[in-house]
PDB file of N, CA and C in Angstrom:
ATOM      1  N   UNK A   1     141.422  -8.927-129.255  1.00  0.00           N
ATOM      2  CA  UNK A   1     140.952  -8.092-130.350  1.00  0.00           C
ATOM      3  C   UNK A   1     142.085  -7.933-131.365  1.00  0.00           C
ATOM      4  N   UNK A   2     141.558  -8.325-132.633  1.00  0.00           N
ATOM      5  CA  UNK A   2     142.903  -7.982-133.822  1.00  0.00           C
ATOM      6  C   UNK A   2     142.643  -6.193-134.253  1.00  0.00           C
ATOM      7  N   UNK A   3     144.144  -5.994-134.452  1.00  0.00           N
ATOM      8  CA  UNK A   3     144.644  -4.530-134.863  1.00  0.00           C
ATOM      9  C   UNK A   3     143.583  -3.862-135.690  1.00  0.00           C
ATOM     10  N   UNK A   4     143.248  -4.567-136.554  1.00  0.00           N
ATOM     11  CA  UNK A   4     142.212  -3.844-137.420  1.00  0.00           C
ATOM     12  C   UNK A   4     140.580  -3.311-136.592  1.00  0.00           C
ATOM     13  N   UNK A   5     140.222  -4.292-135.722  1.00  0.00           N
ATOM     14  CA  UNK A   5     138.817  -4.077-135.246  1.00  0.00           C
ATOM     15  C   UNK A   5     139.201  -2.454-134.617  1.00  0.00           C
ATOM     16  N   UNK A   6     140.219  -2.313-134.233  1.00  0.00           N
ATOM     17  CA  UNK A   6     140.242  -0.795-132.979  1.00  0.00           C
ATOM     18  C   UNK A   6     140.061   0.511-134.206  1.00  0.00           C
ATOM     19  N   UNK A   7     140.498   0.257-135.429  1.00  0.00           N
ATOM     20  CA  UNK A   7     140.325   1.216-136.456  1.00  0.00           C
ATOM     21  C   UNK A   7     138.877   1.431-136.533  1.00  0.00           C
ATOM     22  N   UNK A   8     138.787   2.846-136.520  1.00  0.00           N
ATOM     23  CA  UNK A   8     137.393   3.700-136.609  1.00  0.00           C
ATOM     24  C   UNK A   8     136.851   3.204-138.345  1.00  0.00           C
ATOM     25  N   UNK A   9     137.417   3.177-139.321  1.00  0.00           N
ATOM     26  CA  UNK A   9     137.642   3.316-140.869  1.00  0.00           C
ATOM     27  C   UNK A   9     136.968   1.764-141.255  1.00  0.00           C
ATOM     28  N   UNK A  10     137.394   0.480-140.016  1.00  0.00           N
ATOM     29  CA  UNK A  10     137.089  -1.004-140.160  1.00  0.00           C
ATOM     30  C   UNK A  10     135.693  -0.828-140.040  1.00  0.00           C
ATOM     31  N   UNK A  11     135.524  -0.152-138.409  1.00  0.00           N
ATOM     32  CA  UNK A  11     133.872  -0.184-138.085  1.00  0.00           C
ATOM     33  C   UNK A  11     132.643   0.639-138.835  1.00  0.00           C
ATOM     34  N   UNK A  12     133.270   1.590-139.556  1.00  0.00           N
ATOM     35  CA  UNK A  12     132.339   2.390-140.294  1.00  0.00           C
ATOM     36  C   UNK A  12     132.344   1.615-141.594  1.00  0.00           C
ATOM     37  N   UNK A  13     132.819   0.687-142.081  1.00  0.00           N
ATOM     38  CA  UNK A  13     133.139  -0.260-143.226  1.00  0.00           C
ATOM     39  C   UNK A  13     132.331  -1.633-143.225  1.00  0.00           C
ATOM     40  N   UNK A  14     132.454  -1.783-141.468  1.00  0.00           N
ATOM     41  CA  UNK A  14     131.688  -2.840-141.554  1.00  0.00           C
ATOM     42  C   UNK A  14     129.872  -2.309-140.853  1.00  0.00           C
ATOM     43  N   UNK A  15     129.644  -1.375-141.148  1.00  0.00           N
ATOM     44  CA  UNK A  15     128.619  -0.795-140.568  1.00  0.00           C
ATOM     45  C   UNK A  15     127.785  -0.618-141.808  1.00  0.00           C
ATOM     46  N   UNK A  16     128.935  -0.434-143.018  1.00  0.00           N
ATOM     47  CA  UNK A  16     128.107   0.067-144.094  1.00  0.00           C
ATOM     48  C   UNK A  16     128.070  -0.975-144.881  1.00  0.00           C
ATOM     49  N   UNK A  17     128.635  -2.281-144.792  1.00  0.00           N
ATOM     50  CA  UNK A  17     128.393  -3.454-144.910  1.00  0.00           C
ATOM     51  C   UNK A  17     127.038  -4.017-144.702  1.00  0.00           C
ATOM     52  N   UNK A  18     126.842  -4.008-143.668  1.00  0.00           N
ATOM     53  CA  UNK A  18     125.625  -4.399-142.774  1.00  0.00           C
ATOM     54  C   UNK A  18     124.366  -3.818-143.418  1.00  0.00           C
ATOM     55  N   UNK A  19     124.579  -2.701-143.167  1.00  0.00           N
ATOM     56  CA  UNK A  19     123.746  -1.783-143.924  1.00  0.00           C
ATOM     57  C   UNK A  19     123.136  -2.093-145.443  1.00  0.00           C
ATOM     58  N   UNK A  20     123.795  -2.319-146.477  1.00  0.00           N
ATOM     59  CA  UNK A  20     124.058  -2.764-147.385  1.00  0.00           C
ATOM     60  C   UNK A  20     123.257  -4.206-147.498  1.00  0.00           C
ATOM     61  N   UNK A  21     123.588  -4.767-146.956  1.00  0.00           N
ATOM     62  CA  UNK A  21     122.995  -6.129-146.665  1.00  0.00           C
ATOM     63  C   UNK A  21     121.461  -6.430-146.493  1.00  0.00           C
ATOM     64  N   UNK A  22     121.020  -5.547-145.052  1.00  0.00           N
ATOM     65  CA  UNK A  22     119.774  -5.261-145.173  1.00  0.00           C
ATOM     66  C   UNK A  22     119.165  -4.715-146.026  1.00  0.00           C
ATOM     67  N   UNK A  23     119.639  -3.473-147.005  1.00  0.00           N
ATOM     68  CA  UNK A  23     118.768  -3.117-148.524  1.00  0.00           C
ATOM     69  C   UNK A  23     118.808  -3.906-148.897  1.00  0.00           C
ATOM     70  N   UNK A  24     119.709  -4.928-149.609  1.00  0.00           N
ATOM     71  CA  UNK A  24     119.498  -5.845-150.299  1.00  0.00           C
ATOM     72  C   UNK A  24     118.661  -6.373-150.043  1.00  0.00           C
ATOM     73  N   UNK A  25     118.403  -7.239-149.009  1.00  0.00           N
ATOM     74  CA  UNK A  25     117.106  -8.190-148.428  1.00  0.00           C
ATOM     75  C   UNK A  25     116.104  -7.119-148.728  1.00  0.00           C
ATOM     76  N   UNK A  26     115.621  -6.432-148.490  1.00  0.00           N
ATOM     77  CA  UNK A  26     114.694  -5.473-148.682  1.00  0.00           C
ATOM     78  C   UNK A  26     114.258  -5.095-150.042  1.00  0.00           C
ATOM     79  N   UNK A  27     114.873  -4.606-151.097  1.00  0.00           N
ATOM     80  CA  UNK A  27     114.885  -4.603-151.805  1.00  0.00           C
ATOM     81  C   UNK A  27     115.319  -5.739-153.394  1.00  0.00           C
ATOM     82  N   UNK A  28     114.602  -5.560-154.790  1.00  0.00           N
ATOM     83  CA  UNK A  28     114.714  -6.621-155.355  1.00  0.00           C
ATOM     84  C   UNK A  28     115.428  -6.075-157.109  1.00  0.00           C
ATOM     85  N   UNK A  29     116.492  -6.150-156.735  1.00  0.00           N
ATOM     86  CA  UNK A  29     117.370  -5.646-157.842  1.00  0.00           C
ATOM     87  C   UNK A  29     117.832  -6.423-158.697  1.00  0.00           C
ATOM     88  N   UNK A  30     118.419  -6.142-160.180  1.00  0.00           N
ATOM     89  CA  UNK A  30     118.597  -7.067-161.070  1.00  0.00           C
ATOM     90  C   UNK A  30     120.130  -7.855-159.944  1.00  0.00           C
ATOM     91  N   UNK A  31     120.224  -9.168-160.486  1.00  0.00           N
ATOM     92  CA  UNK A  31     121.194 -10.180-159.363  1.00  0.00           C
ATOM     93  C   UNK A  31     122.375  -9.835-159.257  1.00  0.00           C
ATOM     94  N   UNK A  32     122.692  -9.110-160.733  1.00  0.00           N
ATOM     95  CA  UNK A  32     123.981  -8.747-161.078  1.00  0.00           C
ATOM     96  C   UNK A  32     124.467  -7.251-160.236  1.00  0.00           C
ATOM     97  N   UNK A  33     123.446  -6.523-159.879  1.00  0.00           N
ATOM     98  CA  UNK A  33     123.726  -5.742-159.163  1.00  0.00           C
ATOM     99  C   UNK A  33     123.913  -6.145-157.586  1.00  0.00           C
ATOM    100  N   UNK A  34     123.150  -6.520-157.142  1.00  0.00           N
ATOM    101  CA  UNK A  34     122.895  -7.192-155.912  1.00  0.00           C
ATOM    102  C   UNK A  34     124.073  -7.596-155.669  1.00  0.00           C
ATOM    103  N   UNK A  35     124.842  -8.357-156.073  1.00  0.00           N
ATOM    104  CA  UNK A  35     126.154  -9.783-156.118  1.00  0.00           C
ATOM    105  C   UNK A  35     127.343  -8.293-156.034  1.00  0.00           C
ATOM    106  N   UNK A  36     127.205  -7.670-157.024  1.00  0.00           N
ATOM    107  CA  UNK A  36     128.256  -6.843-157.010  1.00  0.00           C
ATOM    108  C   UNK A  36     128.120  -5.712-155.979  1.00  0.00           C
ATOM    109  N   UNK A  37     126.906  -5.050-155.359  1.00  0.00           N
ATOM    110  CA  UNK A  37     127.027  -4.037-154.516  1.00  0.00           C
ATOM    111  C   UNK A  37     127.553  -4.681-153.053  1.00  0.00           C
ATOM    112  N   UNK A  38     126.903  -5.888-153.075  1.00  0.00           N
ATOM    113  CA  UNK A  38     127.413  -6.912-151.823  1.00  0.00           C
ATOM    114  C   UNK A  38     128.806  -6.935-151.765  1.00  0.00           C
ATOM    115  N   UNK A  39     129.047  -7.897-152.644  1.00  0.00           N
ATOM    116  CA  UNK A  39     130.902  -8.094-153.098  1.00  0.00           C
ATOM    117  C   UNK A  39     131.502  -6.689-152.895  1.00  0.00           C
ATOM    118  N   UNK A  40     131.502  -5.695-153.134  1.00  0.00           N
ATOM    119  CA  UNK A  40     132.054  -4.269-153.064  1.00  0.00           C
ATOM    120  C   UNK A  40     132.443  -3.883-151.868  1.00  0.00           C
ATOM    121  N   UNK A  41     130.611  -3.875-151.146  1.00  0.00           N
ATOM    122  CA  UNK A  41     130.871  -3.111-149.450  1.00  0.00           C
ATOM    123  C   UNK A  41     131.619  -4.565-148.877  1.00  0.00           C
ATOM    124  N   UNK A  42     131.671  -5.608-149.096  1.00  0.00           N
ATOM    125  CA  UNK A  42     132.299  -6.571-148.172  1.00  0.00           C
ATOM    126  C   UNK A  42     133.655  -6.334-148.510  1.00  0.00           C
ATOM    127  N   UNK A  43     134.203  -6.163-149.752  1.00  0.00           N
ATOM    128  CA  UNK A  43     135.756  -6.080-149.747  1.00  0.00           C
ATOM    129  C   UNK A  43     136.234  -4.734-149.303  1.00  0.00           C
ATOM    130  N   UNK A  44     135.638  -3.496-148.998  1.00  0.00           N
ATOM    131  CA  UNK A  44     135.886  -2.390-147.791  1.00  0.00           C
ATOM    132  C   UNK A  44     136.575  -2.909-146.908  1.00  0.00           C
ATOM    133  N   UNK A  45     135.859  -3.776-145.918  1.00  0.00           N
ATOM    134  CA  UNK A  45     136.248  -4.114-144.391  1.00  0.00           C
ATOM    135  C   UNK A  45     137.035  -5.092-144.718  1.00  0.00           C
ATOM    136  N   UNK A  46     136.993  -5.954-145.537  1.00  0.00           N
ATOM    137  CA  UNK A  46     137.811  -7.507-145.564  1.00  0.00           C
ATOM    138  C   UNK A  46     139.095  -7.162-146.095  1.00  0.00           C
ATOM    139  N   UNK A  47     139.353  -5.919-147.236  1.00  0.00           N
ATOM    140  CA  UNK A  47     140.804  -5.701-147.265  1.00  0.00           C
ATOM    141  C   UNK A  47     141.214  -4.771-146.328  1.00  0.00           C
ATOM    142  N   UNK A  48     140.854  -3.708-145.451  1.00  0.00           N
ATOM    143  CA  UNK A  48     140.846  -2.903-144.057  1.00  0.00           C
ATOM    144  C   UNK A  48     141.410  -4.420-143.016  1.00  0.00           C
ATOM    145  N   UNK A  49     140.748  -5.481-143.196  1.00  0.00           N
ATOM    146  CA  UNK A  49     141.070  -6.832-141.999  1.00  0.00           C
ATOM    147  C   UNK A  49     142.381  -7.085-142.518  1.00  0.00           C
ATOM    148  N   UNK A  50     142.801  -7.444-144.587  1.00  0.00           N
ATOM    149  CA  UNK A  50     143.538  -8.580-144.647  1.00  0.00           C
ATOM    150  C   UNK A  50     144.882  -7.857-144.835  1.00  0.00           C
ATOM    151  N   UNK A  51     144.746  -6.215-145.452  1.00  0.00           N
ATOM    152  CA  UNK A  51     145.704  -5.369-145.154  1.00  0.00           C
ATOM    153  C   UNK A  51     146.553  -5.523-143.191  1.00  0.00           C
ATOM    154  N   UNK A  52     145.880  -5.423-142.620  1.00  0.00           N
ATOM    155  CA  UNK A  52     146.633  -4.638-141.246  1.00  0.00           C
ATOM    156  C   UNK A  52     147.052  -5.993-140.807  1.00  0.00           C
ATOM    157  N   UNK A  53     147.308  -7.246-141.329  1.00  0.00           N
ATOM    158  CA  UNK A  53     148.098  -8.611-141.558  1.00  0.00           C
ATOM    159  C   UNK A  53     149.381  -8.583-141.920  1.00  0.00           C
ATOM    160  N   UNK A  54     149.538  -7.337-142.922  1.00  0.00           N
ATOM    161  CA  UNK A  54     150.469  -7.738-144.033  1.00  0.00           C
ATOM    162  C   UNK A  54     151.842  -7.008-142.765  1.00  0.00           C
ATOM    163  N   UNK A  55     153.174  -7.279-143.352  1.00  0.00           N
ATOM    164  CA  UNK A  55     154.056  -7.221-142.602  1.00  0.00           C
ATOM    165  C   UNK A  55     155.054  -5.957-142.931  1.00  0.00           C
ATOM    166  N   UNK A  56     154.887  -5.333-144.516  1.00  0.00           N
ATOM    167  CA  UNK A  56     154.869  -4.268-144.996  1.00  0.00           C
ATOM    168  C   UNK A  56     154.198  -3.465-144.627  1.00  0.00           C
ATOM    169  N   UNK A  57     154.464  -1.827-144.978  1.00  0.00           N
ATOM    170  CA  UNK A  57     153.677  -0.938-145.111  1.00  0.00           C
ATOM    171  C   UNK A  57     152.878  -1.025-146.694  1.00  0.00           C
ATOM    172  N   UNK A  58     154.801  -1.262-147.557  1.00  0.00           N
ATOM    173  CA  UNK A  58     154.159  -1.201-148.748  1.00  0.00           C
ATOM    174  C   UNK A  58     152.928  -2.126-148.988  1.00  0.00           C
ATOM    175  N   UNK A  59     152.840  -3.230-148.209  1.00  0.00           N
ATOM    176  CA  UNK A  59     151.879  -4.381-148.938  1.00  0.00           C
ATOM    177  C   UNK A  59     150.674  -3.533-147.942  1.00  0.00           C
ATOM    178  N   UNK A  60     150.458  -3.159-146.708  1.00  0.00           N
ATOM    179  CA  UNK A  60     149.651  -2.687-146.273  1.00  0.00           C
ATOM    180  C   UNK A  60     148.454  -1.451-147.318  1.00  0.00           C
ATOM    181  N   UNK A  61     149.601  -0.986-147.345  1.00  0.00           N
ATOM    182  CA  UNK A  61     148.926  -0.123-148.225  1.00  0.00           C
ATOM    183  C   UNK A  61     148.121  -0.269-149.698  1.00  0.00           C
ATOM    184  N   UNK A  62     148.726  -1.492-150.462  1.00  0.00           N
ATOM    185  CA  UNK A  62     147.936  -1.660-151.642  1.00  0.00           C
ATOM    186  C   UNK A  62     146.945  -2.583-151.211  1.00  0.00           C
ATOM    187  N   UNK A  63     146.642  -3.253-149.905  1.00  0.00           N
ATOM    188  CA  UNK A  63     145.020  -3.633-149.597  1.00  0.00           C
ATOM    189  C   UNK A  63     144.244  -2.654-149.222  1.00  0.00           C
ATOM    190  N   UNK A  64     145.248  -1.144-148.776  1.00  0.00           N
ATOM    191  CA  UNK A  64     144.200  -0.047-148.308  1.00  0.00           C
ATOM    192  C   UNK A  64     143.689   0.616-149.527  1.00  0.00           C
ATOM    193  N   UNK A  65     144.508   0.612-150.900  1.00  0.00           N
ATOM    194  CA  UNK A  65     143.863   1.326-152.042  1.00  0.00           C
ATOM    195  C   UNK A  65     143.147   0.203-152.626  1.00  0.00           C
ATOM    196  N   UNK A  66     143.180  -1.038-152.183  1.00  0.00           N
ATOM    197  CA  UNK A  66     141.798  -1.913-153.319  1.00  0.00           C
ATOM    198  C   UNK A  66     140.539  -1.316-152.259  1.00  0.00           C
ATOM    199  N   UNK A  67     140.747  -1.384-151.110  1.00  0.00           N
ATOM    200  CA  UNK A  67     139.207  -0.953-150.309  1.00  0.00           C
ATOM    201  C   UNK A  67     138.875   0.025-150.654  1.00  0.00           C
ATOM    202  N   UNK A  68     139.846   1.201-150.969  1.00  0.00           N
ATOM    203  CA  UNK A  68     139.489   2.634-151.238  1.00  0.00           C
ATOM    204  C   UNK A  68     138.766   2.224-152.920  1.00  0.00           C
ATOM    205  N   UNK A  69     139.444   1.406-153.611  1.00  0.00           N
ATOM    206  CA  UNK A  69     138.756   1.112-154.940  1.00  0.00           C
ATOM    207  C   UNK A  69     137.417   1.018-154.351  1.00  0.00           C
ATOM    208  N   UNK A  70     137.290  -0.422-154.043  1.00  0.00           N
ATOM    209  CA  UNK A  70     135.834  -0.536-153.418  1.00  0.00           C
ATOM    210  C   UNK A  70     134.291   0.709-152.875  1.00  0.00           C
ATOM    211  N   UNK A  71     135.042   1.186-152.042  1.00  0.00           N
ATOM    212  CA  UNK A  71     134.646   2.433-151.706  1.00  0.00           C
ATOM    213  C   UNK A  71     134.094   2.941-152.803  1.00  0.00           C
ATOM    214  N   UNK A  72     134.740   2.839-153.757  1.00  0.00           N
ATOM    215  CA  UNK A  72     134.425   4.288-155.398  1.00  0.00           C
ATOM    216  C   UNK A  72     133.556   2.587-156.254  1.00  0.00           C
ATOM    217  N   UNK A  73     133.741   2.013-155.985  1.00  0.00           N
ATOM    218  CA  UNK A  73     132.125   1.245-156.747  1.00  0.00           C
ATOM    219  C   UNK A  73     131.181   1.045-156.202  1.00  0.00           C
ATOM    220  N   UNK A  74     131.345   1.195-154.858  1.00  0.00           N
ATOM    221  CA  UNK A  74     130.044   1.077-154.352  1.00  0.00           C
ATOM    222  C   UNK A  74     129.062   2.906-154.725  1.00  0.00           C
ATOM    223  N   UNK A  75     129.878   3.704-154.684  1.00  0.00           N
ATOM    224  CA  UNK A  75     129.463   4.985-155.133  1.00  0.00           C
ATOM    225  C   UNK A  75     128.579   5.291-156.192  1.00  0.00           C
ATOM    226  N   UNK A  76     129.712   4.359-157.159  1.00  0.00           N
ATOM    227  CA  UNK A  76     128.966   3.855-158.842  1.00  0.00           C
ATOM    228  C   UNK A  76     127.758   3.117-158.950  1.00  0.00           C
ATOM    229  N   UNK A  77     127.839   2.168-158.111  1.00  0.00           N
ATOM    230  CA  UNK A  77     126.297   1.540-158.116  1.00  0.00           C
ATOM    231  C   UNK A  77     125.133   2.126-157.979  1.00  0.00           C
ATOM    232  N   UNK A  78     125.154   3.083-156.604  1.00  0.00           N
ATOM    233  CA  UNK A  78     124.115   3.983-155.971  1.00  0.00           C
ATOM    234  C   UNK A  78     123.865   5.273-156.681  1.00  0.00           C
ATOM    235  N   UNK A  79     125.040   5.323-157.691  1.00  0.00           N
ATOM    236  CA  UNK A  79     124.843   6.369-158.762  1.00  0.00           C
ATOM    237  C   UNK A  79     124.017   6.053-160.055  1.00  0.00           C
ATOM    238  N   UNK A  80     124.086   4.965-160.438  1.00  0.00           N
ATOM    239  CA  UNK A  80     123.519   4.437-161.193  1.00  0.00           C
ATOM    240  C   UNK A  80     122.351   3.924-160.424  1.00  0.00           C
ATOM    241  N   UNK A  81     121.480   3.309-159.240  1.00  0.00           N
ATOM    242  CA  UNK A  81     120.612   3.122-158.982  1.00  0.00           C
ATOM    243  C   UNK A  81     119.689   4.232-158.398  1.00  0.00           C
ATOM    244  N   UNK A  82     120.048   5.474-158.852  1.00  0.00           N
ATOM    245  CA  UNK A  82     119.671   6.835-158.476  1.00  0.00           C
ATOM    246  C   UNK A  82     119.843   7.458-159.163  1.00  0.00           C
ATOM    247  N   UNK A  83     119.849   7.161-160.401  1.00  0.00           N
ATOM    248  CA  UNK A  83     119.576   8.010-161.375  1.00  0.00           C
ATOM    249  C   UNK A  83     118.783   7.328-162.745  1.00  0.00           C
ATOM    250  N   UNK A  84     118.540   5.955-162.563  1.00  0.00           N
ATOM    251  CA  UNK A  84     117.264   4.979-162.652  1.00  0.00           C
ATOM    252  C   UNK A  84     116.086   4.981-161.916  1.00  0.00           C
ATOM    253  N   UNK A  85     116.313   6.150-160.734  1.00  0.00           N
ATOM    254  CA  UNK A  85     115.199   6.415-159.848  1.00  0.00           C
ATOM    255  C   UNK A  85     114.629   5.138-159.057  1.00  0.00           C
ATOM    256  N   UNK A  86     115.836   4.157-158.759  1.00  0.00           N
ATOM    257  CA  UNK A  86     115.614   2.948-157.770  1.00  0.00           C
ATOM    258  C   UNK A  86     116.218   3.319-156.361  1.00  0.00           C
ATOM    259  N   UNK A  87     116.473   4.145-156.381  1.00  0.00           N
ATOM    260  CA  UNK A  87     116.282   4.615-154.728  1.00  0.00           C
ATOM    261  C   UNK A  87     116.505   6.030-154.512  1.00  0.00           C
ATOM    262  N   UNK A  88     116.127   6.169-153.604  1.00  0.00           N
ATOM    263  CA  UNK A  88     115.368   7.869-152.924  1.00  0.00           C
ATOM    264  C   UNK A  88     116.512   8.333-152.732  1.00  0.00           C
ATOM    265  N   UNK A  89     116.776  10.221-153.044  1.00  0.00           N
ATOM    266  CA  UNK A  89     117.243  10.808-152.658  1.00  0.00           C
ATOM    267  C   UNK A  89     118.234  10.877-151.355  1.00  0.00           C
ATOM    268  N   UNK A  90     117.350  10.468-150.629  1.00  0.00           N
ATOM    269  CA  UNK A  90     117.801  10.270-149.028  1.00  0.00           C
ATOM    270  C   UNK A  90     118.308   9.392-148.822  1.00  0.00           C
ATOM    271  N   UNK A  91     118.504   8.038-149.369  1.00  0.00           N
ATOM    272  CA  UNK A  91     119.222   7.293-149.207  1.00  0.00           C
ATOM    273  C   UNK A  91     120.520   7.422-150.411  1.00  0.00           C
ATOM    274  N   UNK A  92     120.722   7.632-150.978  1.00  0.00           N
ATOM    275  CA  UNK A  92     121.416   7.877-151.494  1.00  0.00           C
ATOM    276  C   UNK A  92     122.483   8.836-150.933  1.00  0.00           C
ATOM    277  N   UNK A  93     121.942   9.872-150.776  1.00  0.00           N
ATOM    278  CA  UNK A  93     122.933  10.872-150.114  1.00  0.00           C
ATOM    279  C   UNK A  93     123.692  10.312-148.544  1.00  0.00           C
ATOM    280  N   UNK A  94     122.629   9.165-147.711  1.00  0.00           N
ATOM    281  CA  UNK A  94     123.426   9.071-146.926  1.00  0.00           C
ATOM    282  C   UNK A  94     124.398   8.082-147.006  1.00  0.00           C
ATOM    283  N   UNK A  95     124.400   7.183-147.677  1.00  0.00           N
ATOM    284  CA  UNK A  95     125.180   6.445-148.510  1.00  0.00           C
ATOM    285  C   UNK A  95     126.200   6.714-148.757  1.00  0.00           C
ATOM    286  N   UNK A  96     126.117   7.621-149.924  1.00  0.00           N
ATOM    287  CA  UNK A  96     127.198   8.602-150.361  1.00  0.00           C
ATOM    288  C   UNK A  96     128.305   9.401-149.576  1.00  0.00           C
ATOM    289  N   UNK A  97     127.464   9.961-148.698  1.00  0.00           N
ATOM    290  CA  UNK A  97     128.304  10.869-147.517  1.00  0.00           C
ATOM    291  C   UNK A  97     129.156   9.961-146.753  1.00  0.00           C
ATOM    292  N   UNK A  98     128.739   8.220-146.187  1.00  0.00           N
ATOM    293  CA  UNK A  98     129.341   7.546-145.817  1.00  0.00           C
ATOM    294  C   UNK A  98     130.601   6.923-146.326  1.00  0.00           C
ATOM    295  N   UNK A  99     130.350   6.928-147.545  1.00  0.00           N
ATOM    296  CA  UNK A  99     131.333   6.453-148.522  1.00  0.00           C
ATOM    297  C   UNK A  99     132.355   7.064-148.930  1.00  0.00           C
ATOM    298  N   UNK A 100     132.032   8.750-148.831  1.00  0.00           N
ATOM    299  CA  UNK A 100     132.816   9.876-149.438  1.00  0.00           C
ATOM    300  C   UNK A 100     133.777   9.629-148.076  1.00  0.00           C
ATOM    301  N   UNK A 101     133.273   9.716-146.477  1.00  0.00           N
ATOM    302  CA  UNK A 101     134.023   9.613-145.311  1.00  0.00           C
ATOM    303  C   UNK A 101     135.124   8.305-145.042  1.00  0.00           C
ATOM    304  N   UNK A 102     134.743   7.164-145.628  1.00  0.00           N
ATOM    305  CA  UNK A 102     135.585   6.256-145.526  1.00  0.00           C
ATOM    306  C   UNK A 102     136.673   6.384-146.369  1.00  0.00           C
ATOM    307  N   UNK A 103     136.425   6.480-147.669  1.00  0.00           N
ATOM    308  CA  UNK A 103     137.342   6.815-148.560  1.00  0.00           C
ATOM    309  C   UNK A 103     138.412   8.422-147.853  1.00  0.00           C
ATOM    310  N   UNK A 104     137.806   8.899-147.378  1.00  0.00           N
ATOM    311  CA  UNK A 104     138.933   9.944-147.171  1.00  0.00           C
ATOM    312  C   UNK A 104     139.538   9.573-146.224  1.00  0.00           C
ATOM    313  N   UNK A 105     138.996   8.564-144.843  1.00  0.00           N
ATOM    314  CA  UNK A 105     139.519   8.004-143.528  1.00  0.00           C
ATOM    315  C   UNK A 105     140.749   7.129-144.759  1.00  0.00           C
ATOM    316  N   UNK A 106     140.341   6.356-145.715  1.00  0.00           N
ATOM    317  CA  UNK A 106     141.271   5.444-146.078  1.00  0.00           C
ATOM    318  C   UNK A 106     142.367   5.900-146.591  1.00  0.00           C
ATOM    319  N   UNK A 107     142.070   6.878-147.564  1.00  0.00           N
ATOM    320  CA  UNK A 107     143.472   7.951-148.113  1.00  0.00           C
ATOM    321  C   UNK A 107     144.111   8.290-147.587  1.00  0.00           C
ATOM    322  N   UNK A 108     143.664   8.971-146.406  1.00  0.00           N
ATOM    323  CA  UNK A 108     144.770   9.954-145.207  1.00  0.00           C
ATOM    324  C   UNK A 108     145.621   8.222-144.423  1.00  0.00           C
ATOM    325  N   UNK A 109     145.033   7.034-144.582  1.00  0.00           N
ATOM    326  CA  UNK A 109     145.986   6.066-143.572  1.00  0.00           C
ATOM    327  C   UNK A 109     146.999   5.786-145.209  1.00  0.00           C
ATOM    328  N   UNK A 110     146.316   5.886-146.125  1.00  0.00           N
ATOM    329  CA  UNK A 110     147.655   4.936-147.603  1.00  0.00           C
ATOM    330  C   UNK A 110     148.621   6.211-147.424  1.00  0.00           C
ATOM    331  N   UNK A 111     148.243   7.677-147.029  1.00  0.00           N
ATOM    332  CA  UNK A 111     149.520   8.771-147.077  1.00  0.00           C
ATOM    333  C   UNK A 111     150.298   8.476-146.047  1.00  0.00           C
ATOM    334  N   UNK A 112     149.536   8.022-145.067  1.00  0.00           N
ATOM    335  CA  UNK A 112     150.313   7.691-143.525  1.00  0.00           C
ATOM    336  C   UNK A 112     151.733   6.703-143.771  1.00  0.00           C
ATOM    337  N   UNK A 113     151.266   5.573-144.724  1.00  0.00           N
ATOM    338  CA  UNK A 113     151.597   4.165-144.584  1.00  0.00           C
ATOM    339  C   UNK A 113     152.902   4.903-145.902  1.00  0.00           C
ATOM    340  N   UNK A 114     152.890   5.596-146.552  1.00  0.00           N
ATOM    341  CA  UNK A 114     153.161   6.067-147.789  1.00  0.00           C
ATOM    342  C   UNK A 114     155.118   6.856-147.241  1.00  0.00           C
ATOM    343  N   UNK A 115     154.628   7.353-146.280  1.00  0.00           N
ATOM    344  CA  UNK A 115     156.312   7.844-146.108  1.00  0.00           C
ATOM    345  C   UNK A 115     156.691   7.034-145.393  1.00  0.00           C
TER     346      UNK A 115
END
């Protein structure tokens, strides 16, 4: 098992990946959204993987703030596709709540990595 899979922050990243994936299939959004909400939740977990590689903290850490970027567009999307009234309340919020949790799992490890 590589270092990254045992992180709680990877699996809830790649959960909401997954997740993500299946709306898509499910749903039929302009492409440009689609391509980019995809691309977003995948670079979560894939810089969470290509970060805990690096041999720095410092370098560790600026793959943990592009995921944390990530994190905050995928937010933007579901903000904007919810307030176009393309998806329900309820999904949205749980979305959101997931996203708000990773991003704070990710902050508290860039403060960790930070001193």
């Amino acid at each position: 098992m590589f270092d990254f899979q045992k992180l709680v922050v990877y699996t809830k990243a790649k959960d909401f990946a997954n997740e993500v994936i299946v709306f898509l299939n499910q749903n039929h959004f302009d492409k440009s959204i689609n391509d980019q909400l995809k691309r977003a939740s995948l670079s979560i977990m894939l810089n969470i993987a290509e970060g805990s590689s690096r041999f720095s903290n410092k370098d560790r850490r600026n793959f943990l703030i592009i995921a944390r970027g990530s994190a905050f567009e995928c937010v933007a999307i579901f903000d904007f596709l919810h307030d176009n009234h393309l998806i329900e309340e309820s999904f949205f919020k749980k979305n959101y709540d997931n996203l708000e949790e990773i991003s704070k799992m990710l902050f508290a490890l860039i403060n960790k990595l930070e001193k």
